[in-house]
N, C-alpha and C. Protein backbone atom coordinates (compact mmCIF):
# COMPACT_ATOMS: atom_id res chain seq x y z
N UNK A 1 0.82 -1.19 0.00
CA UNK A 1 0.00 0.00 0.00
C UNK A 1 0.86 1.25 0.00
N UNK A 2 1.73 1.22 0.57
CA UNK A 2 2.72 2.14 0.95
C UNK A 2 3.42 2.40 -0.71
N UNK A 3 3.72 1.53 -0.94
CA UNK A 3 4.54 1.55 -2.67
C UNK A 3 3.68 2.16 -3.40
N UNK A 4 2.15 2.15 -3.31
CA UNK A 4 1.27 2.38 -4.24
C UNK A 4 0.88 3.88 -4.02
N UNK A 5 1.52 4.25 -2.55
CA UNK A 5 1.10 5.35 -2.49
C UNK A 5 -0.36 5.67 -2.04
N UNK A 6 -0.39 4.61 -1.57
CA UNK A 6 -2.56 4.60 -1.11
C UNK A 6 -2.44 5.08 0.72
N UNK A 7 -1.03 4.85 1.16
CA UNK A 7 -1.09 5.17 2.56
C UNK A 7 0.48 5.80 2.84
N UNK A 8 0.31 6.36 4.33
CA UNK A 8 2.17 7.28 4.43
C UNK A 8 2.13 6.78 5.71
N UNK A 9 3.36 6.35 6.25
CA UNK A 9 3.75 6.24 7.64
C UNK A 9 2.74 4.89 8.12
N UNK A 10 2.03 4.57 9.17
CA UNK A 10 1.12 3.67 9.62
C UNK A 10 -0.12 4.28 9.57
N UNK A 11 -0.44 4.92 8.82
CA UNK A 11 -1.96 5.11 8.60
C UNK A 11 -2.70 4.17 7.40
N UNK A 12 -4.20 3.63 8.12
CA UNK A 12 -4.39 2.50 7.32
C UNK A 12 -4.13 1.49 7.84
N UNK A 13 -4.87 0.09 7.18
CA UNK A 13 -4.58 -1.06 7.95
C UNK A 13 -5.44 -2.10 6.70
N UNK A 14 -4.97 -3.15 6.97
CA UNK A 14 -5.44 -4.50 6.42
C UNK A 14 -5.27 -5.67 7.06
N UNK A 15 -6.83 -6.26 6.48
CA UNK A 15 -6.96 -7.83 7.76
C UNK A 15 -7.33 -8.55 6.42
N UNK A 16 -7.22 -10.16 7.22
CA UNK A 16 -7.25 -11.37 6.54
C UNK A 16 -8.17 -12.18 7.14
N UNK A 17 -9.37 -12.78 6.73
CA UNK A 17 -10.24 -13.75 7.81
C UNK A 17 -9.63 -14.89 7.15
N UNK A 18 -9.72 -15.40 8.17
CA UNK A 18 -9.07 -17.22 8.08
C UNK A 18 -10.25 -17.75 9.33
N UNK A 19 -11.28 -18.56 8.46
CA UNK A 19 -12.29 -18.63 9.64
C UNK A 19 -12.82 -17.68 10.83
N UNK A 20 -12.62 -17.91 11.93
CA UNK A 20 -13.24 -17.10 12.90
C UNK A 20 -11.97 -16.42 13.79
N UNK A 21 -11.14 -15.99 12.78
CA UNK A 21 -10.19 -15.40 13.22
C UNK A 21 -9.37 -14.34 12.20
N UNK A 22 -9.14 -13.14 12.65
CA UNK A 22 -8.73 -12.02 12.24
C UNK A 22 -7.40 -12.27 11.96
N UNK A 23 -6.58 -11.70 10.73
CA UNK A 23 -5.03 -11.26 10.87
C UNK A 23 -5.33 -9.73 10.59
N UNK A 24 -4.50 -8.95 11.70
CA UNK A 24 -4.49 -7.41 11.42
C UNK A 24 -3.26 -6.76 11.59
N UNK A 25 -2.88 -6.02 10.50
CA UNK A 25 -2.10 -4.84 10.73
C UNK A 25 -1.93 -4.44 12.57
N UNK A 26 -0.70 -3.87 12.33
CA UNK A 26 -0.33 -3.53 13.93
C UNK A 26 -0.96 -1.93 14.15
N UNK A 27 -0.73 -1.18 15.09
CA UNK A 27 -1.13 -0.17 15.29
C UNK A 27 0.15 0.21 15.33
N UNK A 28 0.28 1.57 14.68
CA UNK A 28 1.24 2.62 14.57
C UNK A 28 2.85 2.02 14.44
N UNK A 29 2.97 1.11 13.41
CA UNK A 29 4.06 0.99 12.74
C UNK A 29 4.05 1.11 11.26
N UNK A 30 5.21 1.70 11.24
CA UNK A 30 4.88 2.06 9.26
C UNK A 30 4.90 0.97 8.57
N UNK A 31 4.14 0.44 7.34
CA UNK A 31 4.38 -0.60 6.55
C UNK A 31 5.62 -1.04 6.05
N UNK A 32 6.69 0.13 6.12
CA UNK A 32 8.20 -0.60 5.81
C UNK A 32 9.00 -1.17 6.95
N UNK A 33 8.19 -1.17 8.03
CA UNK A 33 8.90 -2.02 8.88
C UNK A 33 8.15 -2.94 9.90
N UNK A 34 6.40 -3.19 8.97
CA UNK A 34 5.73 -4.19 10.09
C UNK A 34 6.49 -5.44 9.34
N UNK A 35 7.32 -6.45 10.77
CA UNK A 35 7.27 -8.13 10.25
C UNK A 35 6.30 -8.95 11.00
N UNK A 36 6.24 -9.78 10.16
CA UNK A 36 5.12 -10.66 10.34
C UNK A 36 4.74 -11.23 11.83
N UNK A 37 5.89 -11.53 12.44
CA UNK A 37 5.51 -11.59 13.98
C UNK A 37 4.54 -10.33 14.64
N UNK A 38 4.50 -9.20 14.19
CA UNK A 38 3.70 -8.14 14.57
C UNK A 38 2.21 -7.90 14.14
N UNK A 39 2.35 -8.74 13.09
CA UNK A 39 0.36 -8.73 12.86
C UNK A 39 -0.06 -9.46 13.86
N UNK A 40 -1.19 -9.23 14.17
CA UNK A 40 -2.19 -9.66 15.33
C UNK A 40 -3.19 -10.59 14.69
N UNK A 41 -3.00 -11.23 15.31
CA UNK A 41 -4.31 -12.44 15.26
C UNK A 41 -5.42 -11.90 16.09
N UNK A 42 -6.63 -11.71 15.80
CA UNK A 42 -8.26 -11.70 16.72
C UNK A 42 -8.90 -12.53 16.49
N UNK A 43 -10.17 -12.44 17.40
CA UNK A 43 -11.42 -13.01 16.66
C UNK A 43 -12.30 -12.11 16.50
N UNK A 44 -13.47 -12.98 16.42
CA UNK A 44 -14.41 -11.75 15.68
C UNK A 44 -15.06 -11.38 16.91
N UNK A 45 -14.92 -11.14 18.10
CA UNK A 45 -14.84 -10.45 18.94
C UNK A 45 -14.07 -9.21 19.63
N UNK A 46 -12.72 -9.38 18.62
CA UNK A 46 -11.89 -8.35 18.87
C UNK A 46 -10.82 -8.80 20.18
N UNK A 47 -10.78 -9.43 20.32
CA UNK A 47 -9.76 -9.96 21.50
C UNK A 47 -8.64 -11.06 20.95
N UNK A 48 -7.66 -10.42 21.18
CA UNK A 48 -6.30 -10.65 20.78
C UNK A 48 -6.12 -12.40 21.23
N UNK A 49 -5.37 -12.46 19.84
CA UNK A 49 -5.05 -14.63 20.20
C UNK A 49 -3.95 -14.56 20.04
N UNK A 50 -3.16 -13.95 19.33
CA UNK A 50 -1.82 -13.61 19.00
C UNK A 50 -1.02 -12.67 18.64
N UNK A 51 0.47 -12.67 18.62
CA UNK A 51 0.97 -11.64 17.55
C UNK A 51 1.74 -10.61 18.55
N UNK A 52 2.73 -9.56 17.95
CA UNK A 52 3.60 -9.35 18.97
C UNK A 52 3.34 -7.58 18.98
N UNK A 53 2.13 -7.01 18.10
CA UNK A 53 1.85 -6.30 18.32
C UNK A 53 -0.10 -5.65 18.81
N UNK A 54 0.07 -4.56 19.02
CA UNK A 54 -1.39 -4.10 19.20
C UNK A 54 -2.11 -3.97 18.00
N UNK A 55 -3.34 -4.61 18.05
CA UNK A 55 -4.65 -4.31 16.90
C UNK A 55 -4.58 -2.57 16.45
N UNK A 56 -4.73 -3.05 14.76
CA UNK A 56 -4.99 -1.85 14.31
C UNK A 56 -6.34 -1.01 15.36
N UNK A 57 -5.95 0.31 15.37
CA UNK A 57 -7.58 0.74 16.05
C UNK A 57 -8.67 0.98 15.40
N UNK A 58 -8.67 0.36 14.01
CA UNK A 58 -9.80 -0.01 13.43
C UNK A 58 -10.82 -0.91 12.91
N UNK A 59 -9.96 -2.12 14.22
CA UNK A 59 -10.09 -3.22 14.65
C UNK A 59 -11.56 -3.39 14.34
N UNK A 60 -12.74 -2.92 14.98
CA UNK A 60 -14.27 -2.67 14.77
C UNK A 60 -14.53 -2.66 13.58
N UNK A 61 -13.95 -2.12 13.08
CA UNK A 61 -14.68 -1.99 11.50
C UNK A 61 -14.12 -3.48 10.50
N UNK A 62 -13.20 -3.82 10.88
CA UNK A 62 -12.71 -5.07 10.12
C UNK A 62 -13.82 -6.19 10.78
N UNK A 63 -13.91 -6.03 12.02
CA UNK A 63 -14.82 -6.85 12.44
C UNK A 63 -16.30 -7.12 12.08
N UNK A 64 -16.57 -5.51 12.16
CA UNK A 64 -17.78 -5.45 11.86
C UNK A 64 -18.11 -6.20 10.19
N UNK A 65 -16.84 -5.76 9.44
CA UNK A 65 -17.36 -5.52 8.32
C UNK A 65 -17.43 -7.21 7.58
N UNK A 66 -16.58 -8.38 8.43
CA UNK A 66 -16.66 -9.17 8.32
C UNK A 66 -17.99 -10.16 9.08
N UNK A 67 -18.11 -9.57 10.09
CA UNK A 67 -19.61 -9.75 10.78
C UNK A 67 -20.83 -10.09 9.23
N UNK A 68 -20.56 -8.87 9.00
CA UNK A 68 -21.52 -8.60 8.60
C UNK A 68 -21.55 -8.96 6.57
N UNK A 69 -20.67 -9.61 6.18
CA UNK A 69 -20.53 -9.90 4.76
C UNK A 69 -19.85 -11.18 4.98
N UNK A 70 -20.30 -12.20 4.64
CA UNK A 70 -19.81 -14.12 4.81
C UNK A 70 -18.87 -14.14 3.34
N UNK A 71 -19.01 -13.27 2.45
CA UNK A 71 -18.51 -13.07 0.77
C UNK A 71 -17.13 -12.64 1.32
N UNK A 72 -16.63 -11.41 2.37
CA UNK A 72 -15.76 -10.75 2.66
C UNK A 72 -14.37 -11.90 3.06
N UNK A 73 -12.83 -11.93 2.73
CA UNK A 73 -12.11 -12.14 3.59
C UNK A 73 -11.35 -11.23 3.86
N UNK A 74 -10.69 -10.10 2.75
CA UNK A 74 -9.89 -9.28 3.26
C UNK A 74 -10.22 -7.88 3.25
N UNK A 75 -9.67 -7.08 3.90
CA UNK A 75 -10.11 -5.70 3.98
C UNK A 75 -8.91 -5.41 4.02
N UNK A 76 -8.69 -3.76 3.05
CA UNK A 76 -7.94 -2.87 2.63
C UNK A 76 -8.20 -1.26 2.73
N UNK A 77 -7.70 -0.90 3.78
CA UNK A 77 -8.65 0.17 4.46
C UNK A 77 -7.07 1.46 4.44
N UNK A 78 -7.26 2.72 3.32
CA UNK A 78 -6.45 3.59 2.92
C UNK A 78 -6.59 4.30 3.61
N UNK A 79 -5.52 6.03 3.38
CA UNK A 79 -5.99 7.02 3.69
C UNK A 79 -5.37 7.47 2.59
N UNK A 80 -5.49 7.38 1.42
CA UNK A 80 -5.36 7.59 0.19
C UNK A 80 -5.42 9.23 -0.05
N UNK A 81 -4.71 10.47 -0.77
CA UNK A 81 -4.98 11.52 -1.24
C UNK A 81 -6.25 11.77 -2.14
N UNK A 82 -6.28 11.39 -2.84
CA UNK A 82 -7.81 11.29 -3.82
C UNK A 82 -9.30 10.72 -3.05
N UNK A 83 -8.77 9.82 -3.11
CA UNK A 83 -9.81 8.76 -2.35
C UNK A 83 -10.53 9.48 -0.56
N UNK A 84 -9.33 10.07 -0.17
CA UNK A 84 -9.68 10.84 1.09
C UNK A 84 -10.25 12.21 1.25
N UNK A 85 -9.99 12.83 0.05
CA UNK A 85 -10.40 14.03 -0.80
C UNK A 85 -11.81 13.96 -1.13
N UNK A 86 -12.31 12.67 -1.67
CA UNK A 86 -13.83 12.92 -1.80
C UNK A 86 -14.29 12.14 -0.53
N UNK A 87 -14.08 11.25 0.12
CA UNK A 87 -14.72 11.20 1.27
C UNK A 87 -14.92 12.85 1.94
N UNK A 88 -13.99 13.39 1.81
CA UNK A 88 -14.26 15.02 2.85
C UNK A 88 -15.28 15.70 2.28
N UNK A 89 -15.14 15.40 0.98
CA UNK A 89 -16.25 16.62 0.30
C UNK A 89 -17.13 16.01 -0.19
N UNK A 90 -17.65 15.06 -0.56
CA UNK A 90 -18.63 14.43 -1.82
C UNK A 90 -19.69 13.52 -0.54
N UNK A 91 -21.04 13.92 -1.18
CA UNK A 91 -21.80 13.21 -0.78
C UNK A 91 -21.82 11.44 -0.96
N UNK A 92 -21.23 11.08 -2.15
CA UNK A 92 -20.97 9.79 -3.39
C UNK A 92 -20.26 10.41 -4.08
N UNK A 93 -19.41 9.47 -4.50
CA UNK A 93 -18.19 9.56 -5.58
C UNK A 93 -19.02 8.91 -6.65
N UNK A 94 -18.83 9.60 -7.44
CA UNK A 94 -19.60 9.46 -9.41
C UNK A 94 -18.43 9.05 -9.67
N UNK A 95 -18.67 7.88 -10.35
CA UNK A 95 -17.33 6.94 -11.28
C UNK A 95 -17.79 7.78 -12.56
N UNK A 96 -16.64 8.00 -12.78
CA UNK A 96 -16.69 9.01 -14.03
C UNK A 96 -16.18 7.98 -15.24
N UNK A 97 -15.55 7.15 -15.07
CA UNK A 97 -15.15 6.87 -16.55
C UNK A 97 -15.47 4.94 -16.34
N UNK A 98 -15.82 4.45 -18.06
CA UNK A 98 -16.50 2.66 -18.37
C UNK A 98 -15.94 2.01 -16.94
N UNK A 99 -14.18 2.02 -17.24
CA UNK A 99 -13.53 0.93 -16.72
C UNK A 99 -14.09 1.12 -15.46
N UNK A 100 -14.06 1.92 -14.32
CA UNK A 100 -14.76 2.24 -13.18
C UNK A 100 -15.88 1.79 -12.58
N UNK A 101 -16.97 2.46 -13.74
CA UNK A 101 -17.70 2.00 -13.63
C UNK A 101 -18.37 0.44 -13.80
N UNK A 102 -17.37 -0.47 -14.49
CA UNK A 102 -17.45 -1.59 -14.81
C UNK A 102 -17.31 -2.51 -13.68
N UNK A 103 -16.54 -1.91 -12.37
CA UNK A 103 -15.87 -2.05 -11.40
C UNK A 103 -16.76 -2.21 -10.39
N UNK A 104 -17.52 -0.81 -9.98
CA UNK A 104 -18.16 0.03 -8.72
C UNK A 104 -19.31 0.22 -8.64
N UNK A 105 -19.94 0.17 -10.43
CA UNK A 105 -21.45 0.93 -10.20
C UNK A 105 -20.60 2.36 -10.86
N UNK A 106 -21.99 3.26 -11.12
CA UNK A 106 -22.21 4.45 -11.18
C UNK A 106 -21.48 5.57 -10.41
N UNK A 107 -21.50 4.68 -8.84
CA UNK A 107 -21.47 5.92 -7.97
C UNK A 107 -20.80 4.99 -6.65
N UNK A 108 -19.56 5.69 -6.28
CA UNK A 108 -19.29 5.07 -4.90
C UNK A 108 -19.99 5.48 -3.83
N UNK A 109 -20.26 4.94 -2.82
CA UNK A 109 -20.60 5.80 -1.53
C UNK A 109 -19.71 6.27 -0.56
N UNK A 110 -20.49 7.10 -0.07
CA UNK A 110 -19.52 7.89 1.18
C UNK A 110 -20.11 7.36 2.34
N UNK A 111 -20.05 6.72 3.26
CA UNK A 111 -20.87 6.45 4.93
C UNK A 111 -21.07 7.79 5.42
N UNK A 112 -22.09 7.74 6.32
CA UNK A 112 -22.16 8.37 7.56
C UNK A 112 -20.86 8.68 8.17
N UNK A 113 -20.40 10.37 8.82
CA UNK A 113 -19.66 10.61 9.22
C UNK A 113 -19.32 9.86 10.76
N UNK A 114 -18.55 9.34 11.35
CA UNK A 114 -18.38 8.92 12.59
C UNK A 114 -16.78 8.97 13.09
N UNK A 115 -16.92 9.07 14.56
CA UNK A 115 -15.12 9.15 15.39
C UNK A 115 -14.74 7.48 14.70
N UNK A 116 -13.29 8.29 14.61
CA UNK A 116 -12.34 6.88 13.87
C UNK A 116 -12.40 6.12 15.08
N UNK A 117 -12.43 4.52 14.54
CA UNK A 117 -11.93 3.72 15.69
C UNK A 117 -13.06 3.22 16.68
N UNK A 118 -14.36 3.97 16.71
CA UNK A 118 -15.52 3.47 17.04
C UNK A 118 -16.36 2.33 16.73
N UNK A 119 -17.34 1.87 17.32
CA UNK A 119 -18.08 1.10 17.00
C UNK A 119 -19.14 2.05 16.10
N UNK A 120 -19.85 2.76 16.27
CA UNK A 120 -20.52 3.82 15.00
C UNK A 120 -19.90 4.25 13.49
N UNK A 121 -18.15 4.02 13.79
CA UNK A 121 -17.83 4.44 12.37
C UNK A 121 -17.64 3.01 11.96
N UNK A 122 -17.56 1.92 12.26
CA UNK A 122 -17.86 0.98 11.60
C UNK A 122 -19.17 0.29 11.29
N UNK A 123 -20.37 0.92 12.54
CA UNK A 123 -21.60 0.66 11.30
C UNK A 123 -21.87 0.83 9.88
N UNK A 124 -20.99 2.30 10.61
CA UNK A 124 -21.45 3.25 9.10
C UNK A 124 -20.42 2.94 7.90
N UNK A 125 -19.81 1.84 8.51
CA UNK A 125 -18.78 1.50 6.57
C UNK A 125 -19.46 0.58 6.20
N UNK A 126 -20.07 -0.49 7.57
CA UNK A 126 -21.11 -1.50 6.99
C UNK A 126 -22.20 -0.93 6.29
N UNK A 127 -23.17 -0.33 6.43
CA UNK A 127 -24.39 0.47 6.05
C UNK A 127 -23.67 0.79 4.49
N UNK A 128 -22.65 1.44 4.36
CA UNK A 128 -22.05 2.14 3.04
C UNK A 128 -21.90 0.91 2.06
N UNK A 129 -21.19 -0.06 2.71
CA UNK A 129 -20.62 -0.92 1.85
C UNK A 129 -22.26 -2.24 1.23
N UNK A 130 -23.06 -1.88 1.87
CA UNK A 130 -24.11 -2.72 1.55
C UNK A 130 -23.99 -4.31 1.61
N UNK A 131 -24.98 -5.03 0.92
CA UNK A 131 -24.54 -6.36 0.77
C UNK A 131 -23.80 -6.73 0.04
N UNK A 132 -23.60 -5.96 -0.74
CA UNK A 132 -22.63 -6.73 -1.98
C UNK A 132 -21.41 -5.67 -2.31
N UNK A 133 -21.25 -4.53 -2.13
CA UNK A 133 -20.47 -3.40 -2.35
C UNK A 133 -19.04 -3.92 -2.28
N UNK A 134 -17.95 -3.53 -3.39
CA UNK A 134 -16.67 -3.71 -3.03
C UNK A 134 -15.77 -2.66 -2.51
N UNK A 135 -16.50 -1.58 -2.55
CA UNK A 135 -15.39 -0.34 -1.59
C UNK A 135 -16.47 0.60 -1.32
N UNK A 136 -16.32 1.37 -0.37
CA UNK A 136 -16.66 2.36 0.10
C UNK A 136 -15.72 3.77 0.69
N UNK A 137 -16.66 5.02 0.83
CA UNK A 137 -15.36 6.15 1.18
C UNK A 137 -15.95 6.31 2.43
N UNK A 138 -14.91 6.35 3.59
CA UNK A 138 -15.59 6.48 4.83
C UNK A 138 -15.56 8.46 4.91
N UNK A 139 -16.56 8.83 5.15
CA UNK A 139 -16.75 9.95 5.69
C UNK A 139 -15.28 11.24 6.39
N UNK A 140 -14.82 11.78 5.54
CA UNK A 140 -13.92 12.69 5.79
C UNK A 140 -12.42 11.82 6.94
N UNK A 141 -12.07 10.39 6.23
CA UNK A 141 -11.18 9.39 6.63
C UNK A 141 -10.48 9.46 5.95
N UNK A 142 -11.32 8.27 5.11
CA UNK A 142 -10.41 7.70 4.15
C UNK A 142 -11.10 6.56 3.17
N UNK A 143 -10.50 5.58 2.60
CA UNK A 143 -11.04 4.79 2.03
C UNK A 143 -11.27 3.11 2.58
N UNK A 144 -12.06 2.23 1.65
CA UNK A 144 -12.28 0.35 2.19
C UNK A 144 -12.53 -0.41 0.98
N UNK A 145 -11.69 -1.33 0.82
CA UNK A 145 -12.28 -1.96 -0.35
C UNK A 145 -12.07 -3.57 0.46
N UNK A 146 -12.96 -4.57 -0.14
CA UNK A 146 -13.30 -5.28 0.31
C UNK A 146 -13.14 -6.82 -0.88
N UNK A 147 -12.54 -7.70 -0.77
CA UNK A 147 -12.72 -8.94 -1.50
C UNK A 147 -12.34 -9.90 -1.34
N UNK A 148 -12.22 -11.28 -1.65
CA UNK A 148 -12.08 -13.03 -1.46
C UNK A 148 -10.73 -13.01 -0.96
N UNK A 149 -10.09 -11.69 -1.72
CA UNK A 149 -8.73 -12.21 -1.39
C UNK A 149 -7.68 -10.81 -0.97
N UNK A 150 -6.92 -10.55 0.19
CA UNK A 150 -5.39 -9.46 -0.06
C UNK A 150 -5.73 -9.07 -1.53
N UNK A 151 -5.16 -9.21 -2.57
CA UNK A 151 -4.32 -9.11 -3.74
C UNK A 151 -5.62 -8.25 -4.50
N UNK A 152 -6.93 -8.89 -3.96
CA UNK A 152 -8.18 -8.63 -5.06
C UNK A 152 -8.62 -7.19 -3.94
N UNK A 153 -8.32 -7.28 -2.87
CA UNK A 153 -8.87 -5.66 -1.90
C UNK A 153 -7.79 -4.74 -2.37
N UNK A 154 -6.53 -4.74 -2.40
CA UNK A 154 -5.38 -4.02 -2.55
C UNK A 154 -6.24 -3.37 -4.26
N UNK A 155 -6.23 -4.31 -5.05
CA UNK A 155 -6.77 -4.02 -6.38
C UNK A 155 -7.45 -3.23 -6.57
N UNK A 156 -9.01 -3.14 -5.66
CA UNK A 156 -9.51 -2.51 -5.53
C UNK A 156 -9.22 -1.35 -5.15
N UNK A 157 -8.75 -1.00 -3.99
CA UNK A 157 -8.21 0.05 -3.57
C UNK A 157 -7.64 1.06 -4.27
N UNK A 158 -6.58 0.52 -5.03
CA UNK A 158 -5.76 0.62 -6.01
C UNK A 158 -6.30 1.59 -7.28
N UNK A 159 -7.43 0.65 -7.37
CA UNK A 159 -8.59 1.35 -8.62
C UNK A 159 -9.49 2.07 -8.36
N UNK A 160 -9.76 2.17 -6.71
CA UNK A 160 -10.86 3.07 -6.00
C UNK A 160 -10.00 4.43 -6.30
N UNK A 161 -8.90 4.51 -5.71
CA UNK A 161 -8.27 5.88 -5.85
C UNK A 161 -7.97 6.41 -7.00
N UNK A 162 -7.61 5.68 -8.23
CA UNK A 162 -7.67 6.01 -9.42
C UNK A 162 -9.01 6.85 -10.55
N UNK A 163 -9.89 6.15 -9.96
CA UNK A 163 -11.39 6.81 -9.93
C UNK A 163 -11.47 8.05 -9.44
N UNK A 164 -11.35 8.11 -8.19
CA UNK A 164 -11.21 9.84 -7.66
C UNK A 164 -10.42 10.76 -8.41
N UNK A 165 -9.22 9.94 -8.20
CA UNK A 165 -8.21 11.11 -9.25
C UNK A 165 -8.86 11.45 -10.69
N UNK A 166 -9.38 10.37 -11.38
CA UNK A 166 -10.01 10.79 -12.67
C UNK A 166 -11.52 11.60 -12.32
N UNK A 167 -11.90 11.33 -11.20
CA UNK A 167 -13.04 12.62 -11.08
C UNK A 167 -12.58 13.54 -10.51
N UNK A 168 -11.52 13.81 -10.01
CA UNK A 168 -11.05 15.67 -9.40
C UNK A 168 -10.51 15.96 -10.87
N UNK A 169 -9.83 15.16 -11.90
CA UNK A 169 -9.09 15.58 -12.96
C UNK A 169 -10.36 16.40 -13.88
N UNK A 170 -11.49 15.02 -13.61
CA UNK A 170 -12.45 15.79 -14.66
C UNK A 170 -12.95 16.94 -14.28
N UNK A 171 -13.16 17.12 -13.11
CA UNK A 171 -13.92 18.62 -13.09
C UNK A 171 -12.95 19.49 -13.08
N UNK A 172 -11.81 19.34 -12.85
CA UNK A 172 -11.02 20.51 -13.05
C UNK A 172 -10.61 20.75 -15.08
N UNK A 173 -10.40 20.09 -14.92
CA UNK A 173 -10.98 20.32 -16.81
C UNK A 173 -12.23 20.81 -17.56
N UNK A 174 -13.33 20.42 -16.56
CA UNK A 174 -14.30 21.18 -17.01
C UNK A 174 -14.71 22.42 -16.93
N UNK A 175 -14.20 23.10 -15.93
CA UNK A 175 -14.25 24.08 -15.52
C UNK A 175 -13.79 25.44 -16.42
């Protein structure tokens, strides 16, 4: 994520369900120097089984968001420049261009605004992300993309922010 430029320093986080158990990102280490002994194992209760560091603090929302989607294993959760840009301002992100839209739908959503790290701001990525949704923009955060696999959420992600950038590009061209 860090290479891609979707996150700076330890902001952001990504989990892995492996049954009824969480792998998560550590809290507040930068991605060029989490090793693998430092991801955390949970469950879907949020209570630590392993690992040599502390749960991301957005622990809730990975939870929730796996709670609540049986389709879901990994989550890819940015604080992307673009992608964080229309969460602040945009009611929904309008996929502006085919490939995108081929992707997302029409229109990304934005959740309900809520405190990071809560149990409320992870309703509200569940509520955003719907039943079937593969990313959502959390409310003046950041970004979530959601799929079967790491490689296929990163992807997303990847292409969520690319979308934004091609809708701040377009309106500033239109203008």
């Amino acid at each position: 994520m860090a290479a891609l430029g979707l996150v700076r320093g330890s902001s952001g986080n990504v989990s892995v369900r492996r049954g009824d158990i969480l792998l998560i990102t550590p809290s507040g280490i930068p991605y060029e120097r989490i090793h693998a002994s430092q991801v955390v194992a949970i469950d879907l209760e949020g209570r630590p089984i392993s690992g040599g560091g502390v749960p991301s603090s957005e622990w809730r929302m990975h939870v929730s968001i796996y709670r609540a989607r049986g389709d879901v294993r990994a989550i890819v959760h940015t604080h992307s420049p673009a992608g964080t840009a229309a969460a602040a301002v945009l009611p929904a992100l309008p996929v502006p261009n085919d490939e995108g839209t081929l992707i997302f739908g029409e229109v990304v959503p934005v959740s309900r605004h809520a405190p990071p790290g809560t149990w409320d701001l992870a309703q509200a990525v569940v509520e955003a992300l719907g039943e079937k949704g593969k990313a959502a923009l959390i409310a003046r955060h950041g970004t979530v993309a959601v799929g079967r696999t790491l490689v296929e959420a990163l992807l997303l992600a990847e292409k969520l922010e690319e979308v934004a950038t091609v809708f701040f590009f377009s309106k500033t061209e239109a203008r």
